[in-house]
Structures are given as structure tokens and as C-alpha cells.
C-alpha atoms as a PDB file:
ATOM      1  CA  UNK A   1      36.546   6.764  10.954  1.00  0.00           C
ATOM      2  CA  UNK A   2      34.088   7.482   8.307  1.00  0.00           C
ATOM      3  CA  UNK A   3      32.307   3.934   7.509  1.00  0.00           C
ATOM      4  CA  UNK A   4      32.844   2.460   3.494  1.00  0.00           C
ATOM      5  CA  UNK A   5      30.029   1.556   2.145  1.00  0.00           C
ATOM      6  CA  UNK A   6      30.140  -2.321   0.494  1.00  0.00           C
ATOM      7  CA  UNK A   7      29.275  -1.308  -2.940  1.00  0.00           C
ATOM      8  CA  UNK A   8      28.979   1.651  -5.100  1.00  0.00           C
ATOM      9  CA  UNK A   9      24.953   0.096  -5.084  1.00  0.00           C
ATOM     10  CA  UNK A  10      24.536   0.321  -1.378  1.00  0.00           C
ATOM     11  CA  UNK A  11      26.166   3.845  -1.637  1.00  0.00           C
ATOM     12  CA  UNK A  12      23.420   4.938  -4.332  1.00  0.00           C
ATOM     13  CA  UNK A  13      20.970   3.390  -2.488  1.00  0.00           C
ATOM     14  CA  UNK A  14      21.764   5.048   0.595  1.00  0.00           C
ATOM     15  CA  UNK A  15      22.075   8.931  -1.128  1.00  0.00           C
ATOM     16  CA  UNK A  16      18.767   8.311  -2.113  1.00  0.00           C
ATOM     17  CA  UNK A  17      17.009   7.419   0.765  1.00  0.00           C
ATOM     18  CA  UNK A  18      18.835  10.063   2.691  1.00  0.00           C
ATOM     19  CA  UNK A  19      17.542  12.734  -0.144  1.00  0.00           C
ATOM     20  CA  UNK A  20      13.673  11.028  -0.153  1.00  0.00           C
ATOM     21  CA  UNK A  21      13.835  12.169   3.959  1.00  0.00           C
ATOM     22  CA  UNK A  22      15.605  15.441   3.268  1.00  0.00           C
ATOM     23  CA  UNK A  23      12.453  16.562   0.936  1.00  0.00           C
ATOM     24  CA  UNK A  24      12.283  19.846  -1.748  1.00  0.00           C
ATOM     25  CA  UNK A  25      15.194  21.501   0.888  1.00  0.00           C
ATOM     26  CA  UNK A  26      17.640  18.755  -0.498  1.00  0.00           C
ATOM     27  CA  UNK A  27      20.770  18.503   1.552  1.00  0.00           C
ATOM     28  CA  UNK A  28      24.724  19.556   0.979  1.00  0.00           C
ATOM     29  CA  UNK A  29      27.391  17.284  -0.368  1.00  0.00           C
ATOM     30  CA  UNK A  30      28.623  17.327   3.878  1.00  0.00           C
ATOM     31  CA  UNK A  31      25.146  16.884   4.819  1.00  0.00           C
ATOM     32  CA  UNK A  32      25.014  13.654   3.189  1.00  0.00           C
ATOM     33  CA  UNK A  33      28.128  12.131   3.954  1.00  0.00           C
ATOM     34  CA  UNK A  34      27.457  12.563   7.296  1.00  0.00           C
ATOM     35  CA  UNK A  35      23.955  11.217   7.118  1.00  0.00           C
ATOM     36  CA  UNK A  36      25.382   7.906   5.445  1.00  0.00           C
ATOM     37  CA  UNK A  37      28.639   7.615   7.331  1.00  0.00           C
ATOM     38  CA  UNK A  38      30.685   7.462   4.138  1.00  0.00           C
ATOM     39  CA  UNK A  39      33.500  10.202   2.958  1.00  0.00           C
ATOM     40  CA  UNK A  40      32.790  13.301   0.945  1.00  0.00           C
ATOM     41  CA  UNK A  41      35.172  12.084  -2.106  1.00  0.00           C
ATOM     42  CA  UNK A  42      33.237   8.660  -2.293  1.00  0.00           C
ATOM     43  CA  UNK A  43      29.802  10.358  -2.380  1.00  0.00           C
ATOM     44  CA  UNK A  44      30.199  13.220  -4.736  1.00  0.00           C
ATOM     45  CA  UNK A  45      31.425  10.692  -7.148  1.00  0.00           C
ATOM     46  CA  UNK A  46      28.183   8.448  -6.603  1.00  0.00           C
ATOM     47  CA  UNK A  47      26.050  12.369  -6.678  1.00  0.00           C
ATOM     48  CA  UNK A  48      27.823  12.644 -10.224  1.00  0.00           C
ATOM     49  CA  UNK A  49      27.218   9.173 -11.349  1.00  0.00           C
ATOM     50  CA  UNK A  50      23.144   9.745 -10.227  1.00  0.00           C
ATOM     51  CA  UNK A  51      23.378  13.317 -11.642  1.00  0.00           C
ATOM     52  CA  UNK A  52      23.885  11.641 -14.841  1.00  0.00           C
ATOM     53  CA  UNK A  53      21.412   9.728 -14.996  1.00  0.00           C
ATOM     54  CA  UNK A  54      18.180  12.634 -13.751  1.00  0.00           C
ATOM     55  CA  UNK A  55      18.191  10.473 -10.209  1.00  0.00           C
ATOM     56  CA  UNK A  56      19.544  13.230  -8.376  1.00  0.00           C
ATOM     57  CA  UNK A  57      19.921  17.126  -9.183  1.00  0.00           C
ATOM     58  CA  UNK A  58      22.194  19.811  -7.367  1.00  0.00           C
ATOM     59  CA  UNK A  59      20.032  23.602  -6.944  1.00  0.00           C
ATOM     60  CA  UNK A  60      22.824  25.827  -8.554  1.00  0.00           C
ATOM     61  CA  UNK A  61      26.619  25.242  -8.756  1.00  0.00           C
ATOM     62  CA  UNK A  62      26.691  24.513  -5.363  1.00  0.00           C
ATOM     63  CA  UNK A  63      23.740  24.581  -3.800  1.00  0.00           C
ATOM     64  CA  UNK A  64      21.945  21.300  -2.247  1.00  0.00           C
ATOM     65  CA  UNK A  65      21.576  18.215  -3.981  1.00  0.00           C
ATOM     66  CA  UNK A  66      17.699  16.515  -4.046  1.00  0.00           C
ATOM     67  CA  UNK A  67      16.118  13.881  -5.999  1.00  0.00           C
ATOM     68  CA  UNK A  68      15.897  14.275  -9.819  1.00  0.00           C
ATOM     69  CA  UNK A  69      12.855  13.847 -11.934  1.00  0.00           C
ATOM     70  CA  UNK A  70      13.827  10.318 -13.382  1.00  0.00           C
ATOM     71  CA  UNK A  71      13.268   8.928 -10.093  1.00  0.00           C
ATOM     72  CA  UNK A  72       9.480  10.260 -10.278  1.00  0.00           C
ATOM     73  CA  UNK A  73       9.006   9.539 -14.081  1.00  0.00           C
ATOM     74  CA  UNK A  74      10.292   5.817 -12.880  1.00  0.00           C
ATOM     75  CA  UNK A  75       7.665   5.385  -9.907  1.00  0.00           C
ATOM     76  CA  UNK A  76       4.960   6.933 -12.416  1.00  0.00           C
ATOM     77  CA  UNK A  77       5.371   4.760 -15.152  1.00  0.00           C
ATOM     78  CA  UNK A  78       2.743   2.752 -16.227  1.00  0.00           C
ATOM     79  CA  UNK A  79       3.325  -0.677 -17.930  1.00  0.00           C
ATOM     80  CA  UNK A  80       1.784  -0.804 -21.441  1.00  0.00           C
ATOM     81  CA  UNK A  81      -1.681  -2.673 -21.962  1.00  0.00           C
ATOM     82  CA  UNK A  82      -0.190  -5.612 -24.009  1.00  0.00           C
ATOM     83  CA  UNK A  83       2.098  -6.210 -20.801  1.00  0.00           C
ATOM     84  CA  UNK A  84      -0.800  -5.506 -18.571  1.00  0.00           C
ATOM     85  CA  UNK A  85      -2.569  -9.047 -20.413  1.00  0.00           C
ATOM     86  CA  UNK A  86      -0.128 -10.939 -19.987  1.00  0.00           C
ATOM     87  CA  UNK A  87       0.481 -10.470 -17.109  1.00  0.00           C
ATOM     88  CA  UNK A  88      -2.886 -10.949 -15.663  1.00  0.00           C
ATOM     89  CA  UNK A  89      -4.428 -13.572 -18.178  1.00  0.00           C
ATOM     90  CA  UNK A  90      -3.188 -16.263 -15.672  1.00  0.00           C
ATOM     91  CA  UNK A  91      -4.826 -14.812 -13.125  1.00  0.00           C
ATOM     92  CA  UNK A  92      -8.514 -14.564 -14.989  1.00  0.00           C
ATOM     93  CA  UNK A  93      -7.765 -18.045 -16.163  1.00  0.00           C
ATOM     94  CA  UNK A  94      -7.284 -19.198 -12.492  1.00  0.00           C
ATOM     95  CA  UNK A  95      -9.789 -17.165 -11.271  1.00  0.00           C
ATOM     96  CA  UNK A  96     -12.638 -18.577 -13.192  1.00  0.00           C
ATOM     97  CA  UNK A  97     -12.083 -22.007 -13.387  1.00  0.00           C
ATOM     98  CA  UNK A  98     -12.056 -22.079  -9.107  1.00  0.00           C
ATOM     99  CA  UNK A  99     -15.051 -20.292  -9.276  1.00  0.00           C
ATOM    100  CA  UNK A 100     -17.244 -20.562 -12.137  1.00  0.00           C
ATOM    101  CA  UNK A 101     -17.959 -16.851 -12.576  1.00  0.00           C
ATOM    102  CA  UNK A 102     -16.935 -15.036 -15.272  1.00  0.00           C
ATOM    103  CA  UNK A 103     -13.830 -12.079 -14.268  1.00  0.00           C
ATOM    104  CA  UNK A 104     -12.876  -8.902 -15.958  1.00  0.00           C
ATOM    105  CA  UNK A 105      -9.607  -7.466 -16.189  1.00  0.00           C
ATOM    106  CA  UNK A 106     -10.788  -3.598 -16.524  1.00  0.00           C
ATOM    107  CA  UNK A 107      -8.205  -0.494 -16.821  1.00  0.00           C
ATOM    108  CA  UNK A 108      -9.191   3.497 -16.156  1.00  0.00           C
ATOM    109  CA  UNK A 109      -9.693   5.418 -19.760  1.00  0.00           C
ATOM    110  CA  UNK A 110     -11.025   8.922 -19.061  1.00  0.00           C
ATOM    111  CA  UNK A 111     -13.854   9.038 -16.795  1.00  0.00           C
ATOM    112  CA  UNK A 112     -15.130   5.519 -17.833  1.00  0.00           C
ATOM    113  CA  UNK A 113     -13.213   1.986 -17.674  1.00  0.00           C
ATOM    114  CA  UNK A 114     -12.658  -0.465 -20.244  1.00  0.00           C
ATOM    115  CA  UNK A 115     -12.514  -4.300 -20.537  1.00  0.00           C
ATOM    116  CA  UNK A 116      -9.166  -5.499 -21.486  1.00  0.00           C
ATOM    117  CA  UNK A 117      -9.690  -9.212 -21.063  1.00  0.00           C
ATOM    118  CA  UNK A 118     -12.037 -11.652 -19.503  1.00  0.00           C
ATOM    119  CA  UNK A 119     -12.832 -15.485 -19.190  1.00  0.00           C
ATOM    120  CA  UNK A 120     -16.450 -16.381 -18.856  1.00  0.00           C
ATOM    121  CA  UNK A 121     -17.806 -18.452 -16.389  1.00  0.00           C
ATOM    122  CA  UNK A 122     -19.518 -21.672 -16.502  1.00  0.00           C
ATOM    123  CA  UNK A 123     -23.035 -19.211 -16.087  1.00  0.00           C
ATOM    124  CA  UNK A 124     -21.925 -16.145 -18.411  1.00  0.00           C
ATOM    125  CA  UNK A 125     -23.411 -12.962 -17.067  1.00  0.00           C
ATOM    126  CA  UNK A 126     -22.882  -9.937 -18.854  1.00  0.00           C
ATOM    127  CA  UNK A 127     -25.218  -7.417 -19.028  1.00  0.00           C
ATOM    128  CA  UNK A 128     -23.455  -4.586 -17.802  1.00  0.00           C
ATOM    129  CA  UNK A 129     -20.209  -5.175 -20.328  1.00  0.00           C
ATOM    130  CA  UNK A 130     -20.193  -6.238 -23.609  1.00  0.00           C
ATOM    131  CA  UNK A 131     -16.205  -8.145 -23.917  1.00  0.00           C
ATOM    132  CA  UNK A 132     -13.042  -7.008 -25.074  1.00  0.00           C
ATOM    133  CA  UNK A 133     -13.557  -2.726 -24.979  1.00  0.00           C
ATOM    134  CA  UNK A 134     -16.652  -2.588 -23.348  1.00  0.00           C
ATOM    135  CA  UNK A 135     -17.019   0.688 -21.669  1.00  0.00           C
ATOM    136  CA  UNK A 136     -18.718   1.776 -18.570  1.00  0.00           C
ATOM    137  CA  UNK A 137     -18.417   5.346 -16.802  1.00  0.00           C
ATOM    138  CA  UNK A 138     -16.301   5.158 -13.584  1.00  0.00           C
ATOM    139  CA  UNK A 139     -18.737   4.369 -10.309  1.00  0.00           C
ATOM    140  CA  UNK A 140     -21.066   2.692 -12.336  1.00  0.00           C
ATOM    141  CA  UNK A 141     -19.210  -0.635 -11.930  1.00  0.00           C
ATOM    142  CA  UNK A 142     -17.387  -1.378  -9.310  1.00  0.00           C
ATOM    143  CA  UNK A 143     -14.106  -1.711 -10.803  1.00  0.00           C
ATOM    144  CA  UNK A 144     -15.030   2.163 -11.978  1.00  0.00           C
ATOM    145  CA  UNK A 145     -15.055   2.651  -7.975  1.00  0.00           C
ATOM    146  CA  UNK A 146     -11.641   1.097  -7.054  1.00  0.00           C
ATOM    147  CA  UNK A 147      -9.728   3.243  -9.747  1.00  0.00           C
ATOM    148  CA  UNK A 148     -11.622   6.206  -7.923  1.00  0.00           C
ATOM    149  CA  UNK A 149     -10.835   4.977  -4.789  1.00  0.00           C
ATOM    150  CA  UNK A 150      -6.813   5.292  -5.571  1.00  0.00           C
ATOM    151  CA  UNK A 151      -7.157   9.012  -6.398  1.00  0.00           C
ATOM    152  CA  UNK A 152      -7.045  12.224  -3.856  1.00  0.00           C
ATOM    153  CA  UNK A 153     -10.790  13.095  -2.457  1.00  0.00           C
ATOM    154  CA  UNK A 154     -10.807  16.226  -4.765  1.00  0.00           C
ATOM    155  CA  UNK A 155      -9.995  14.290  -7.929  1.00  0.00           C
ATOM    156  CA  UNK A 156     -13.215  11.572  -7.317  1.00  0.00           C
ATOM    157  CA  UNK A 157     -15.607  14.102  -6.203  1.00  0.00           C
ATOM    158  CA  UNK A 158     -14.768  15.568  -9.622  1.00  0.00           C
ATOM    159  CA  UNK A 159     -15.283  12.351 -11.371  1.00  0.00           C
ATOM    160  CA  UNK A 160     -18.953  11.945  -9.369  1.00  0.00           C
ATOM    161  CA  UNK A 161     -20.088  15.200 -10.424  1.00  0.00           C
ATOM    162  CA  UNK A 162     -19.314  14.749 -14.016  1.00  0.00           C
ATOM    163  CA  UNK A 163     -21.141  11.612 -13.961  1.00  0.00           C
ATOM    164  CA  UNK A 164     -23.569  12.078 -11.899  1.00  0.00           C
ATOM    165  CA  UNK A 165     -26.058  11.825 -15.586  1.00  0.00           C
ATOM    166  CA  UNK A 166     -25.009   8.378 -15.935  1.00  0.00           C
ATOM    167  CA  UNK A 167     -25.486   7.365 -12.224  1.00  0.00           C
ATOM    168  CA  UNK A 168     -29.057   8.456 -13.156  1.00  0.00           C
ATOM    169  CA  UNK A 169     -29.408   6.100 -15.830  1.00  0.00           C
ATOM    170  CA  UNK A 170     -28.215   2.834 -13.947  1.00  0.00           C
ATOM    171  CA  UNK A 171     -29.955   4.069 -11.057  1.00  0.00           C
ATOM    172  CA  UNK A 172     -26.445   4.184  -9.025  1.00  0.00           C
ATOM    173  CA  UNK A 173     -26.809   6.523  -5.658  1.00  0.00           C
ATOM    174  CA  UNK A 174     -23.632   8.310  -5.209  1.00  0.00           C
ATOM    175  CA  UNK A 175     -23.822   7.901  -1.347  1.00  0.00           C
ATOM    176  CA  UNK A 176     -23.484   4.169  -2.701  1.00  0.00           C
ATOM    177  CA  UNK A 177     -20.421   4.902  -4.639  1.00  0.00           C
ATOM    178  CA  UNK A 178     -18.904   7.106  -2.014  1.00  0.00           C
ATOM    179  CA  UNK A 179     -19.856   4.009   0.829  1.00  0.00           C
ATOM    180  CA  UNK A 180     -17.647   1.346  -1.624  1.00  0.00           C
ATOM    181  CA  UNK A 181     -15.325   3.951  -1.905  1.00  0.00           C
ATOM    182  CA  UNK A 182     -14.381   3.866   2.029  1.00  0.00           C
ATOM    183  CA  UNK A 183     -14.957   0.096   1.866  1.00  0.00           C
ATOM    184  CA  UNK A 184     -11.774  -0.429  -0.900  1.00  0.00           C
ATOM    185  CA  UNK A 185      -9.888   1.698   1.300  1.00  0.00           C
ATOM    186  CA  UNK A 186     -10.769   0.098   4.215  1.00  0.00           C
ATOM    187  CA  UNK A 187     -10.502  -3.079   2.936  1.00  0.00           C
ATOM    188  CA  UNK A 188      -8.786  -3.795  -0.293  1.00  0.00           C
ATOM    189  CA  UNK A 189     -11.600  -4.865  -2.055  1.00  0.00           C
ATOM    190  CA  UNK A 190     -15.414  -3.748  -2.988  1.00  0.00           C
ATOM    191  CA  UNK A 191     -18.194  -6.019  -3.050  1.00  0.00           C
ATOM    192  CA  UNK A 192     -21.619  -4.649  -4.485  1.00  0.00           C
ATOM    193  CA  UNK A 193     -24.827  -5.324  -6.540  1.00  0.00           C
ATOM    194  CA  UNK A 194     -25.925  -3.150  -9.549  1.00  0.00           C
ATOM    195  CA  UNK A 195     -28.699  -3.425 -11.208  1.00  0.00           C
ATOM    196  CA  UNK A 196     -28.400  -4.096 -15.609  1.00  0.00           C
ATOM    197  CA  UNK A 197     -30.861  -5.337 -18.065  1.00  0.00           C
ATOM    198  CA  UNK A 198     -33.694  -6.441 -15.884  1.00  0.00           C
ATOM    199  CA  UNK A 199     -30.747  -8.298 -13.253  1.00  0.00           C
ATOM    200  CA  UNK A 200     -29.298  -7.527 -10.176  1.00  0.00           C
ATOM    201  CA  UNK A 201     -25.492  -8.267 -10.297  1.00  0.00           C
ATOM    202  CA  UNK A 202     -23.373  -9.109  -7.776  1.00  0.00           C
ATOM    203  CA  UNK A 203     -19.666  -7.913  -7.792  1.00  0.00           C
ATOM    204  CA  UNK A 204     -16.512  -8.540  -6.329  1.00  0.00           C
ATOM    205  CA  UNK A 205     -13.964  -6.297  -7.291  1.00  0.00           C
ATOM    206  CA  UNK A 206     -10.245  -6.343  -5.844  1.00  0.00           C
ATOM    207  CA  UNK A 207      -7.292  -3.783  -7.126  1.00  0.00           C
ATOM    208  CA  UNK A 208      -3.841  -2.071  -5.989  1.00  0.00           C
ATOM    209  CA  UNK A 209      -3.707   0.455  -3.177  1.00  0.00           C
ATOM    210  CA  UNK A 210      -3.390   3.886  -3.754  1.00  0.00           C
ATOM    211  CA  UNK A 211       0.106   4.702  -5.255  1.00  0.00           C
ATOM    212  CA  UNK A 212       1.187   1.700  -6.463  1.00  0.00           C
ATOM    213  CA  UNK A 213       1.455   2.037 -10.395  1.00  0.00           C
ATOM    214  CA  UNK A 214       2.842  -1.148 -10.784  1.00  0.00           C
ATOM    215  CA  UNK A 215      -0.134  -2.716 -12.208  1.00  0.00           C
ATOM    216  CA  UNK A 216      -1.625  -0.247 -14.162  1.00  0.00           C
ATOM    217  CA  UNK A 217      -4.717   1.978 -13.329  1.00  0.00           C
ATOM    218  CA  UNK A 218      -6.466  -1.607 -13.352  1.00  0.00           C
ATOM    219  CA  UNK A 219      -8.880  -3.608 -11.375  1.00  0.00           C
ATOM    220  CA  UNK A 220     -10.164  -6.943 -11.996  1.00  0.00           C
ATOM    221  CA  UNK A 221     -13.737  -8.001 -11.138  1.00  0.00           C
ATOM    222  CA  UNK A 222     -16.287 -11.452 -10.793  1.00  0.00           C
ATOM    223  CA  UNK A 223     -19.365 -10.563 -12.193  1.00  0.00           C
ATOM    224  CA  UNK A 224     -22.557 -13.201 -11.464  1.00  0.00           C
ATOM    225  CA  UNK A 225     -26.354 -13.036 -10.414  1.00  0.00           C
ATOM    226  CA  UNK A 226     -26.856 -11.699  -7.372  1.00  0.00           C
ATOM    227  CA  UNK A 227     -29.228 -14.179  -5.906  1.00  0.00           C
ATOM    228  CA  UNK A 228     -26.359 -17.104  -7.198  1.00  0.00           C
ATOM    229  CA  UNK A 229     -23.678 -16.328  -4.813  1.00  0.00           C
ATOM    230  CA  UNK A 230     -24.121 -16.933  -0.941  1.00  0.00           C
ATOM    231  CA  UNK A 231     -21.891 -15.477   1.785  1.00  0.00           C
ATOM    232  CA  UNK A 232     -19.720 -18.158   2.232  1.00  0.00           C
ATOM    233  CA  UNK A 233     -19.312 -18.763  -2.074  1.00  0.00           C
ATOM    234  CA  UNK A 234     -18.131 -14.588  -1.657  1.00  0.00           C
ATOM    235  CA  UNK A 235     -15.295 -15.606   0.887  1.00  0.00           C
ATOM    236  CA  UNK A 236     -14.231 -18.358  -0.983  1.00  0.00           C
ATOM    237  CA  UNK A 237     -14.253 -16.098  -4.074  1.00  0.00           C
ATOM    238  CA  UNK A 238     -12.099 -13.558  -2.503  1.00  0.00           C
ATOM    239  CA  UNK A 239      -9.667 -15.668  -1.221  1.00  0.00           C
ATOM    240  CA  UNK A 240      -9.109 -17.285  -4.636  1.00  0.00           C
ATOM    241  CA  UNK A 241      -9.006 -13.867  -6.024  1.00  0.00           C
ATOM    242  CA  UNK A 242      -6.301 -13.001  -3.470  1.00  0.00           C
ATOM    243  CA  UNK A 243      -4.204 -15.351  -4.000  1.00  0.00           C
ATOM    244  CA  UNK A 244      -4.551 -15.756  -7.655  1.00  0.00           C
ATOM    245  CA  UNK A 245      -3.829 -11.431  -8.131  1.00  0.00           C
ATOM    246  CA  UNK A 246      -0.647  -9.410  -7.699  1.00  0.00           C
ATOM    247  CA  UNK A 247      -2.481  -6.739  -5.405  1.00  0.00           C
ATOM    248  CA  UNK A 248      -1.063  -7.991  -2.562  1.00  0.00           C
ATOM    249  CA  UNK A 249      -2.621  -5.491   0.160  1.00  0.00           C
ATOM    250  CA  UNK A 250      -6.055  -5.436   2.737  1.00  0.00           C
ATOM    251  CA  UNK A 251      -6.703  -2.498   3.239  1.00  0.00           C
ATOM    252  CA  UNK A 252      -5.624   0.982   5.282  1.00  0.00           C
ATOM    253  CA  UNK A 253      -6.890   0.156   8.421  1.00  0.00           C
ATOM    254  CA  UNK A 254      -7.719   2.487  11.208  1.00  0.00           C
END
């Protein structure tokens, strides 16, 4: 006896997990049923009802069914940078006042980042942005190398050879990029020095694994002397940061 689903959600729900496995190929109106447990009549009218809407999209009059482009415009979308404020603000507030150092809420424009927000520390230290729009090329600062660190290997090796110019002018190495490069995806986070207007800056950089859009193409970073923050002050900071930030993941590890 075929098995009724509990809801008309749970039936949706179902169709499109059973088309995410089923891949380009797609699978038949039978196919589907059968994969979900649920009769034929019950899921064509959920396939219409999805159809509708872009979720799902049948190959010719009766060819397969597979997932519709709504359901990749959906996972793609980015929320909008007055959103992207308010939603971290908090955060940066939190952020600084357990630690003293001033953080940067940065977002990808280009081949460079941008400052959004910030919240200055007790011991401002900013000479390698300057507020609100500040720009800096991406691998330059570290929250440059976390938004590189979420793309394919092709797409940052790209983004290293166009800047390589401006790695010459900081005096960046790009073995150094590439190194914090495997340490975000290793670890969630990057922590680094650069070196800006006579200082060397330490940096401690945290933002969303690879292919989650939720948040933006955004990173948020602590920005402070170098020779101001011992080891034990950079796990504290990281925990705060952790629990204070929505990126809630550590890492792909091996």
C-alpha cells in the first residue's frame, strides 16, 4: 500500500530531495512515486504545484522532471548590504568590547574588499583600512584571503595573478596567501601578520565555509599590533569571535 505522506509540505519536501539525488538525468513521474512511497495522482499534483513556482521543471511534455532554476536562484541569493549590518553590528559590538581590538565587518567587491562597518577598540589600529569603504585588494588582508578561500582553485589563482602588483607593494608573498588559504579551509579561520605604515599587524579573521551564501561574500576581522596580542589573548579572541558570529563551522578537516 503506497505510504501518504502527512502534508502536502513533507510531500514537496520529499520530491525535492529525491530530484537533488537524481541529478541533470531528472527522474519520471513513476520514478518518483516510487522513490517517496506516495501515489502517482498525489505527486503529479505536488510536480504541478512546484512547476509553478520554477522549483521543479519537466524535459518535454513528458519527459523527466528535475529541479527548476528558482531553487538555484534561492540558494544563490545574497542578502542586501543594509541587511548584512544589521545583522552583524551586534556581533562587532560584542566582539570589541570582550576584547578591546578594533573588528571589521568586510564584504568581496571585485578583486578587492570593502569595509562595511567596524567598532574600534580601546587601542585603534588602522593603518591598513581607512573606515566605512575602505578598500584593500583581495589577499592583501586577510579577510581578502577568506573570500578567496570560498571560491574553486581556478577562480583564486586568477585573483593572485591579477594582483600579484599589489602583493608587491605590501610586500605580501603569495606562498603566504596560498598557506592562509589552506589554513581557512582547514580550519575556519585565518590568523596572520601584515605589515602597513611602518607596523606589523596582527589578524584574526573568521568567515562562512565555502557555499554558504547566507551571509554574504563577507568576513569579519580583529585588527591590533602584532607584538600586543599573546597566544593565549588569540584563543580567547577566537572563541569570543565564535561565539559572538553566525559562521558556525571549523573547518574541512582531513
Amino acid at each position: 500500500m503506497a505510504r501518504q505522506s502527512s502534508s502536502n509540505v513533507e510531500r514537496g519536501a520529499e520530491i525535492l530531495l529525491a530530484l537533488g539525488n537524481a541529478g541533470m538525468g531528472g527522474m519520471s513521474l513513476a520514478d518518483i512515486a516510487e522513490a517517496i512511497g506516495d501515489a502517482k495522482s498525489a505527486v503529479h499534483r505536488a510536480l504541478t504545484g512546484l512547476a509553478h513556482y520554477g522549483f521543479v521543471e519537466q524535459s518535454g511534455r513528458r519527459g523527466n522532471y528535475r529541479l527548476g532554476s528558482a531553487i538555484y536562484a534561492l540558494a544563490q541569493r545574497m542578502p542586501g548590504i543594509g541587511d548584512l549590518i544589521d545583522l552583524f553590528r551586534p556581533a562587532l559590538i560584542s566582539i570589541t568590547a570582550g576584547t578591546g581590538i578594533s573588528s571589521f565587518l568586510m564584504a568581496r567587491s571585485g578583486f578587492e574588499s570593502v569595509c562595511l562597518d567596524f567598532q574600534l577598540g580601546a587601542s585603534p589600529v588602522q593603518p591598513l583600512l581607512s573606515g566605512v569603504g575602505g578598500r584593500l585588494p583581495l589577499g592583501v588582508g586577510h579577510a581578502g584571503v577568506c573570500m578567496m578561500a570560498r571560491m574553486d582553485k581556478e577562480s583564486r589563482e586568477r585573483i593572485i595573478e591579477i594582483n600579484a602588483p599589489h602583493y608587491e607593494q605590501w610586500q605580501v608573498e603569495q606562498d603566504t596567501i596560498r598557506a592562509e588559504i589552506e589554513m581557512f579551509l582547514d580550519k575556519g579561520h585565518v590568523i596572520g601578520t601584515r605589515k602597513a605604515a611602518g607596523h606589523e599587524v596582527w589578524t584574526l579573521c573568521l568567515a562562512a565555509a565555502p557555499g554558504d551564501n547566507r551571509y554574504g561574500e563577507t568576513a569579519v576581522s580583529l585588527l591590533a599590533l602584532a607584538n600586543s596580542v599573546s597566544d593565549e589573548e588569540s584563543q580567547r579572541c577566537l572563541t569570543l569571535m565564535t561565539e559572538a558570529l553566525p559562521y558556525k563551522w571549523f573547518g574541512f578537516k582531513a
